[in-house]
ModelCIF file with pLDDT and N, C-alpha, C, O atoms, coordinates in Angstrom:
data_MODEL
#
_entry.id   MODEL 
#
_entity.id                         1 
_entity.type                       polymer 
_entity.pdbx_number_of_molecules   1 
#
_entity_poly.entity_id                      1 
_entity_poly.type                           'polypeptide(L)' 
_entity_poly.nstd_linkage                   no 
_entity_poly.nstd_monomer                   no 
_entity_poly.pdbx_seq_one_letter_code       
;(UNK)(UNK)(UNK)(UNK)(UNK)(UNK)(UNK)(UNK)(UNK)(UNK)(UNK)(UNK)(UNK)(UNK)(UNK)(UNK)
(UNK)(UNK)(UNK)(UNK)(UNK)(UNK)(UNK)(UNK)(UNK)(UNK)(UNK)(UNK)(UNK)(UNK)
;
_entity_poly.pdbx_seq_one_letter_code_can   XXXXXXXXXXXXXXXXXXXXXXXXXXXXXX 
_entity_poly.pdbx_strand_id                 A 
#
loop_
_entity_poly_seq.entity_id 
_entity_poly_seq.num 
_entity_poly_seq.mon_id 
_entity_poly_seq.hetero 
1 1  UNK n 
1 2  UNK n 
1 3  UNK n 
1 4  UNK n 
1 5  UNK n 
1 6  UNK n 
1 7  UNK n 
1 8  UNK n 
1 9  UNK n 
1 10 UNK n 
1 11 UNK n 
1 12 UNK n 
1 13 UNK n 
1 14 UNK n 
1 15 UNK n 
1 16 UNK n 
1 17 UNK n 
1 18 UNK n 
1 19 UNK n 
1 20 UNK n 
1 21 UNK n 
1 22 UNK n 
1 23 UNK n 
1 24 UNK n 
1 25 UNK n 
1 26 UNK n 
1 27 UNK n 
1 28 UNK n 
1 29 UNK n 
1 30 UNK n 
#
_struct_asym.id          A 
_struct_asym.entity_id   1 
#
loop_
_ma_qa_metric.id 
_ma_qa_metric.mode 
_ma_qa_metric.name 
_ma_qa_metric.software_group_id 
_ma_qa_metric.type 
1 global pLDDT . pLDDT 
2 local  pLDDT . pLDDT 
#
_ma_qa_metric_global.metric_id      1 
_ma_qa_metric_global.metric_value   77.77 
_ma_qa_metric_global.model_id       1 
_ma_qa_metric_global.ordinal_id     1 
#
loop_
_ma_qa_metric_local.label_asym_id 
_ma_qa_metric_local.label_comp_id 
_ma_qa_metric_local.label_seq_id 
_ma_qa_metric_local.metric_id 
_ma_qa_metric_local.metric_value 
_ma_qa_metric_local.model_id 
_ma_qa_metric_local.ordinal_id 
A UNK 1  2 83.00 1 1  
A UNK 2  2 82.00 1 2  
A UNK 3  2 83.00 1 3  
A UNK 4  2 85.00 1 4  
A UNK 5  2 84.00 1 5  
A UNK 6  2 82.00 1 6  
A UNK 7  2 82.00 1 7  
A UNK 8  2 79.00 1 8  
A UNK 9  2 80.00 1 9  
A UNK 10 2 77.00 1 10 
A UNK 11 2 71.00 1 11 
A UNK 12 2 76.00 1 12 
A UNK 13 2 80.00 1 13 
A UNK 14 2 77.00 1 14 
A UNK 15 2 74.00 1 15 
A UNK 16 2 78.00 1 16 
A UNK 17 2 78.00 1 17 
A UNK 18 2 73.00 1 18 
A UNK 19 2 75.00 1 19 
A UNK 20 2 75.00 1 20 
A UNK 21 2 73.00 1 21 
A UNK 22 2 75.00 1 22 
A UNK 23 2 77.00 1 23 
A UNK 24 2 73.00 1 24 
A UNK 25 2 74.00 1 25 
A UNK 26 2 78.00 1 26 
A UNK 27 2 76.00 1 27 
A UNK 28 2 73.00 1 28 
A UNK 29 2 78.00 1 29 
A UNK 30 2 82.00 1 30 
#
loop_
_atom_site.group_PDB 
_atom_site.id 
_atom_site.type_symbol 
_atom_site.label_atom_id 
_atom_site.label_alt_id 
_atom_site.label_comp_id 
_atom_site.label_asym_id 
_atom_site.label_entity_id 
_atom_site.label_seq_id 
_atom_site.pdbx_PDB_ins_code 
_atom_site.Cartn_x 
_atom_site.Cartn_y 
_atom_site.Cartn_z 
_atom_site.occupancy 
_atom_site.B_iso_or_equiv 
_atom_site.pdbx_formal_charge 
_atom_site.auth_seq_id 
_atom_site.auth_comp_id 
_atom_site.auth_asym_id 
_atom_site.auth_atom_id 
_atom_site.pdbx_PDB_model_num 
ATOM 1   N N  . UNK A 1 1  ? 110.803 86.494  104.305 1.00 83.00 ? 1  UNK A N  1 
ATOM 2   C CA . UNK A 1 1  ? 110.341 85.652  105.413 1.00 83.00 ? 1  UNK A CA 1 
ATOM 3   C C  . UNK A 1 1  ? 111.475 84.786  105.945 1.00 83.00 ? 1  UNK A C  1 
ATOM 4   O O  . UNK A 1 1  ? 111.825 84.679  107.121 1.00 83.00 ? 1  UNK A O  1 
ATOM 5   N N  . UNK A 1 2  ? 111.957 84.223  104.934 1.00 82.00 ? 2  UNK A N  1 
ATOM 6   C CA . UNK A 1 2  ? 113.290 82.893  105.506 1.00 82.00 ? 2  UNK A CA 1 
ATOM 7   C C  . UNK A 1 2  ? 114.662 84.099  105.774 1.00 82.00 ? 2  UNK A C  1 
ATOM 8   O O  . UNK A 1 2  ? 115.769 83.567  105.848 1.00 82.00 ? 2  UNK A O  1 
ATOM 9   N N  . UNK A 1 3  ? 114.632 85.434  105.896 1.00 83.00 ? 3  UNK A N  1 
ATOM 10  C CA . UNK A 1 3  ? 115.632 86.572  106.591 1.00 83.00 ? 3  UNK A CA 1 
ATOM 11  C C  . UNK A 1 3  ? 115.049 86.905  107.827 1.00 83.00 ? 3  UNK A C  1 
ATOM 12  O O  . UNK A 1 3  ? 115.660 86.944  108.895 1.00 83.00 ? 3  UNK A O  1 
ATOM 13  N N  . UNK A 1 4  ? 113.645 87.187  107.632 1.00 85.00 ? 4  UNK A N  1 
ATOM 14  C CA . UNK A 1 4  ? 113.271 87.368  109.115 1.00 85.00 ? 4  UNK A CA 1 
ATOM 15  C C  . UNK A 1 4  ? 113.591 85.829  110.283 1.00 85.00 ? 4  UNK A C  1 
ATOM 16  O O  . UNK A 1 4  ? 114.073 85.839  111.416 1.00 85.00 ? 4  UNK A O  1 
ATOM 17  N N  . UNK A 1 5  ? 113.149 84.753  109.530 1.00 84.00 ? 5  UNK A N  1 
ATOM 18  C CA . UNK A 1 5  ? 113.080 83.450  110.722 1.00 84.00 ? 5  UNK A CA 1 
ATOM 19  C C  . UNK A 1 5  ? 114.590 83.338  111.016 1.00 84.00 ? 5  UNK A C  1 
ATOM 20  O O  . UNK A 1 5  ? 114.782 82.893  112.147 1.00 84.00 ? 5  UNK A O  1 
ATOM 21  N N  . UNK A 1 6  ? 115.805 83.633  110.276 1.00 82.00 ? 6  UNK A N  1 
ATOM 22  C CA . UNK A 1 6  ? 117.489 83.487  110.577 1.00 82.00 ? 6  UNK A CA 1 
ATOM 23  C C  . UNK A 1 6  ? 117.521 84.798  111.610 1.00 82.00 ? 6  UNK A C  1 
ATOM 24  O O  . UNK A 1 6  ? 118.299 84.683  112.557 1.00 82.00 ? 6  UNK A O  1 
ATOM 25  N N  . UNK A 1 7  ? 116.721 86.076  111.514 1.00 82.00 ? 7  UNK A N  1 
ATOM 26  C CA . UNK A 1 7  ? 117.449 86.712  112.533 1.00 82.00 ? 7  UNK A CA 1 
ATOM 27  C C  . UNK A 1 7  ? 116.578 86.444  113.594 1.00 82.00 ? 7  UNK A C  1 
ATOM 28  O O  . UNK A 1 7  ? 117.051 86.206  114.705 1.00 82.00 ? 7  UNK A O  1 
ATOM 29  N N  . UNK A 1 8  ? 115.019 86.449  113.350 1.00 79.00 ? 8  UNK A N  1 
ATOM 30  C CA . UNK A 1 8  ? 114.376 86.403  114.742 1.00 79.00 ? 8  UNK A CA 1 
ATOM 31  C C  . UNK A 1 8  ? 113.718 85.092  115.188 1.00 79.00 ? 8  UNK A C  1 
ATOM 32  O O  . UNK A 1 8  ? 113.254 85.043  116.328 1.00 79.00 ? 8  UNK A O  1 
ATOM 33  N N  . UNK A 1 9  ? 113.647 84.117  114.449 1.00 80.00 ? 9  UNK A N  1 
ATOM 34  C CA . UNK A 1 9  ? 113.289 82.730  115.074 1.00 80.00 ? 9  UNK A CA 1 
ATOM 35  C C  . UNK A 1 9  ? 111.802 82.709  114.165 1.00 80.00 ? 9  UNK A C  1 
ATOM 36  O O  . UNK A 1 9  ? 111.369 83.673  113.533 1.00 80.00 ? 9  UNK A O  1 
ATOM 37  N N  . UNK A 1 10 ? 111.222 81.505  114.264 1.00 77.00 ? 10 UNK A N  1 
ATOM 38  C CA . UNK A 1 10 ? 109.781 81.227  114.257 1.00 77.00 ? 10 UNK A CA 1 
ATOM 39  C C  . UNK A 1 10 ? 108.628 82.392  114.574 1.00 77.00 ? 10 UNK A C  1 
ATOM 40  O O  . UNK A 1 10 ? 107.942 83.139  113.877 1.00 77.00 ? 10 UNK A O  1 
ATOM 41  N N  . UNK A 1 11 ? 108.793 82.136  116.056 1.00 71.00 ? 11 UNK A N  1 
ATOM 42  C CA . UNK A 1 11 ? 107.533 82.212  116.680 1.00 71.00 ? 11 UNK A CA 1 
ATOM 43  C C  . UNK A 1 11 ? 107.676 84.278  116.254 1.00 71.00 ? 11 UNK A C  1 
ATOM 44  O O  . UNK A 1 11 ? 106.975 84.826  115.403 1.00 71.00 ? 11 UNK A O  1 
ATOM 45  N N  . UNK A 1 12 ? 108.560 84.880  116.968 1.00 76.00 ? 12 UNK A N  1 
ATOM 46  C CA . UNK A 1 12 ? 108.582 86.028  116.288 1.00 76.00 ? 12 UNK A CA 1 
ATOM 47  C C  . UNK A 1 12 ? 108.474 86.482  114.880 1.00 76.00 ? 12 UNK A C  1 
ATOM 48  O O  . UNK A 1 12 ? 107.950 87.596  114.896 1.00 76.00 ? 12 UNK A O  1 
ATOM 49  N N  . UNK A 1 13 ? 108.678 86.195  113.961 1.00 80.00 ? 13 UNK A N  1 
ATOM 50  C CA . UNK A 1 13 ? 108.621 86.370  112.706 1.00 80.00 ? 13 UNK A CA 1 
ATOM 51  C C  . UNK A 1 13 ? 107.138 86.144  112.195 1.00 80.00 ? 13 UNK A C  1 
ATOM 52  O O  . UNK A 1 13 ? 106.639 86.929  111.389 1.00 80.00 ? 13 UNK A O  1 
ATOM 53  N N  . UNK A 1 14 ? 106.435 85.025  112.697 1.00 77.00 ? 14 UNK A N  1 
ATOM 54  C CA . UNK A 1 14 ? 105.040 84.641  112.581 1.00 77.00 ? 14 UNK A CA 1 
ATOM 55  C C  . UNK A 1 14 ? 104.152 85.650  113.470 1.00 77.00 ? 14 UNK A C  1 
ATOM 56  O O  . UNK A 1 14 ? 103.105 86.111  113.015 1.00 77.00 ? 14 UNK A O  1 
ATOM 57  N N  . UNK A 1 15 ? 104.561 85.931  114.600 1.00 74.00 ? 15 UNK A N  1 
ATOM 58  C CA . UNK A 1 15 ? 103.862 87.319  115.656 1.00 74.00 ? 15 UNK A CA 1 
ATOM 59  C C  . UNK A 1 15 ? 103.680 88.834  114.598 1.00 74.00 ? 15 UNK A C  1 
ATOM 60  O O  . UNK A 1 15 ? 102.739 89.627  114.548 1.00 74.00 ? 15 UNK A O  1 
ATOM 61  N N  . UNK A 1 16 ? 104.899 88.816  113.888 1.00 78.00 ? 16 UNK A N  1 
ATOM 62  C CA . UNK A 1 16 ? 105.308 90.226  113.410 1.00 78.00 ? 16 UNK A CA 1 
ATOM 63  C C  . UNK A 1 16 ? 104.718 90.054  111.864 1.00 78.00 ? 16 UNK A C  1 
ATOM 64  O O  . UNK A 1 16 ? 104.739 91.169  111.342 1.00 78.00 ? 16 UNK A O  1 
ATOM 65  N N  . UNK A 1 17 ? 104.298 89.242  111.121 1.00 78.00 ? 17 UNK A N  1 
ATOM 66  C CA . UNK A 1 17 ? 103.625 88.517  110.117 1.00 78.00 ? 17 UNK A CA 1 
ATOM 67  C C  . UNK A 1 17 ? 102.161 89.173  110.208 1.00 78.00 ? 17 UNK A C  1 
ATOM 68  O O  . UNK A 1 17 ? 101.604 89.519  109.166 1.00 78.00 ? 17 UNK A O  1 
ATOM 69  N N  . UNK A 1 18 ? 101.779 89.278  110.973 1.00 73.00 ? 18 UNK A N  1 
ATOM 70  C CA . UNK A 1 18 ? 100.177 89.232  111.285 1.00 73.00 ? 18 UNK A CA 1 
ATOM 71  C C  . UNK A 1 18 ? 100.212 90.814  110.731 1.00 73.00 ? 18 UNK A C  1 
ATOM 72  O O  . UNK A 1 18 ? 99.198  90.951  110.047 1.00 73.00 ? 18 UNK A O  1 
ATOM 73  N N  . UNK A 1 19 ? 100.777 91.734  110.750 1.00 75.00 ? 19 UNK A N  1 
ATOM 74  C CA . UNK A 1 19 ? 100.580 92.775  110.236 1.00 75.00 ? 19 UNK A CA 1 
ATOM 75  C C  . UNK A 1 19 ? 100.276 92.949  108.269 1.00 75.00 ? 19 UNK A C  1 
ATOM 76  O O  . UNK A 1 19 ? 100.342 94.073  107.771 1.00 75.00 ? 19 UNK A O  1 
ATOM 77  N N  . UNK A 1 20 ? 100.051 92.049  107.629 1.00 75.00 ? 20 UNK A N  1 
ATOM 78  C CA . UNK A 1 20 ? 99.722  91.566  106.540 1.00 75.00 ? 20 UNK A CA 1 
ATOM 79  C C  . UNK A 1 20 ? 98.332  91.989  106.575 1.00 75.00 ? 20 UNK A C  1 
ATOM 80  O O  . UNK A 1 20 ? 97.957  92.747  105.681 1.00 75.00 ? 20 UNK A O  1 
ATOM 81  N N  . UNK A 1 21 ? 97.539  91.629  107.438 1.00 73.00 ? 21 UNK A N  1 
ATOM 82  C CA . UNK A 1 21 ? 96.014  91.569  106.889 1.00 73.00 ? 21 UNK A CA 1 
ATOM 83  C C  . UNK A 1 21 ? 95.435  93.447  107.297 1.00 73.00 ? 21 UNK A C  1 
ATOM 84  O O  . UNK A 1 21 ? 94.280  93.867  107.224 1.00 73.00 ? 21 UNK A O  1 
ATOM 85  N N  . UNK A 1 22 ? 96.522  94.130  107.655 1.00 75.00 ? 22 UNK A N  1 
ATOM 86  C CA . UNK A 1 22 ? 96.433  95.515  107.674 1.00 75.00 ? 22 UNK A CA 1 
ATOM 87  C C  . UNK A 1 22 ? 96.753  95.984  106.644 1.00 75.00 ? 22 UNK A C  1 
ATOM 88  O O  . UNK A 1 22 ? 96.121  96.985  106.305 1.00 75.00 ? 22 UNK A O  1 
ATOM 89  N N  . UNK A 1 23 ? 97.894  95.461  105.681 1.00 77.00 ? 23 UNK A N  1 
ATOM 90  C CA . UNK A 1 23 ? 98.463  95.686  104.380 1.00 77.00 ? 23 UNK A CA 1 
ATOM 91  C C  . UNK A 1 23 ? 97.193  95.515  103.399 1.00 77.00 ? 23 UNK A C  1 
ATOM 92  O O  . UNK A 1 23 ? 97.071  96.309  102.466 1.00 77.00 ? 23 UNK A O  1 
ATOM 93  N N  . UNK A 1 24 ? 96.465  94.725  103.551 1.00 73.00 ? 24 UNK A N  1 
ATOM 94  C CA . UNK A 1 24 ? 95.569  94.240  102.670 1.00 73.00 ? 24 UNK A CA 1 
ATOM 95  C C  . UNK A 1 24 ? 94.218  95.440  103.071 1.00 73.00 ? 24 UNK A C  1 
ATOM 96  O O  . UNK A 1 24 ? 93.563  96.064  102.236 1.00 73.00 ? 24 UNK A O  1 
ATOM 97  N N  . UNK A 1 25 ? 94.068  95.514  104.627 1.00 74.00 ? 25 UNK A N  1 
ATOM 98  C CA . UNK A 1 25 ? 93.127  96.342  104.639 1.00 74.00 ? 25 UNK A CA 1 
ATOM 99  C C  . UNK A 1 25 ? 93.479  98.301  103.585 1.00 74.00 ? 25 UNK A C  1 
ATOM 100 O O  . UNK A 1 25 ? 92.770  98.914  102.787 1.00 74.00 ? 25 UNK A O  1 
ATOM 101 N N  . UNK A 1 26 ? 94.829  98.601  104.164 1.00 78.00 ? 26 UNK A N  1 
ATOM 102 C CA . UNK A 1 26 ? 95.140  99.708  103.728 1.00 78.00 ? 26 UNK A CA 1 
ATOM 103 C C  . UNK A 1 26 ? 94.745  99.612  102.235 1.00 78.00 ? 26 UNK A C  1 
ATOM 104 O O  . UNK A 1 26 ? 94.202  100.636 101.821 1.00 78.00 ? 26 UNK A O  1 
ATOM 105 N N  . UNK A 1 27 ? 94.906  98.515  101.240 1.00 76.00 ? 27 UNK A N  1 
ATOM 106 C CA . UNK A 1 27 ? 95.149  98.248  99.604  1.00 76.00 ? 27 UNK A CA 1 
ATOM 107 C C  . UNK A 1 27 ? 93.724  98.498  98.943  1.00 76.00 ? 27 UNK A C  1 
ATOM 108 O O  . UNK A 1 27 ? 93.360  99.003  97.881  1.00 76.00 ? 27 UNK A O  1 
ATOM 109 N N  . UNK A 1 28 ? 93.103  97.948  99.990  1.00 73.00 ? 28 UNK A N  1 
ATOM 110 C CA . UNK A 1 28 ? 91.635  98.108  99.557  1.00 73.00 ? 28 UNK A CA 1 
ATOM 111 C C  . UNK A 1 28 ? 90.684  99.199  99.725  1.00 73.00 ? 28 UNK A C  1 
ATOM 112 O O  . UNK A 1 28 ? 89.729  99.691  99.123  1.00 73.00 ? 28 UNK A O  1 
ATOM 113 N N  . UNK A 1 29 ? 91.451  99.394  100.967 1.00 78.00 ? 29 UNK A N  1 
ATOM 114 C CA . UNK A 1 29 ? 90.735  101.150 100.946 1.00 78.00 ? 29 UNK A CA 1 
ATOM 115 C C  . UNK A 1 29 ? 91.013  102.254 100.057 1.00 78.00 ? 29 UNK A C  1 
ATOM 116 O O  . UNK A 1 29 ? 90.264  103.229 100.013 1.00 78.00 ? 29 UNK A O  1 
ATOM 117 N N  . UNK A 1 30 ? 92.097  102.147 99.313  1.00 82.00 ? 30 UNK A N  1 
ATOM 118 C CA . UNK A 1 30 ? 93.222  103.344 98.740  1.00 82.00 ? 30 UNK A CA 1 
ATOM 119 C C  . UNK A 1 30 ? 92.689  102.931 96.917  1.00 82.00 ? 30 UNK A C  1 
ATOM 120 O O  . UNK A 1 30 ? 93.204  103.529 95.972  1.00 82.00 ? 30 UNK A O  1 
#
């Protein structure tokens, strides 16, 4: 997370973050 906010800032890194609760969906299905 603190590699993503040095290359892409805040607000991007937190946008691109949100793909987590798909990680969680995939974990639970499998």
């Amino acid at each position: 997370l603190q590699k993503g906010i040095y290359c892409l800032g805040a607000s991007l890194t937190a946008i691109l973050s949100t793909l987590e609760p798909i990680t969680s969906i995939v974990v639970g299905v499998i």
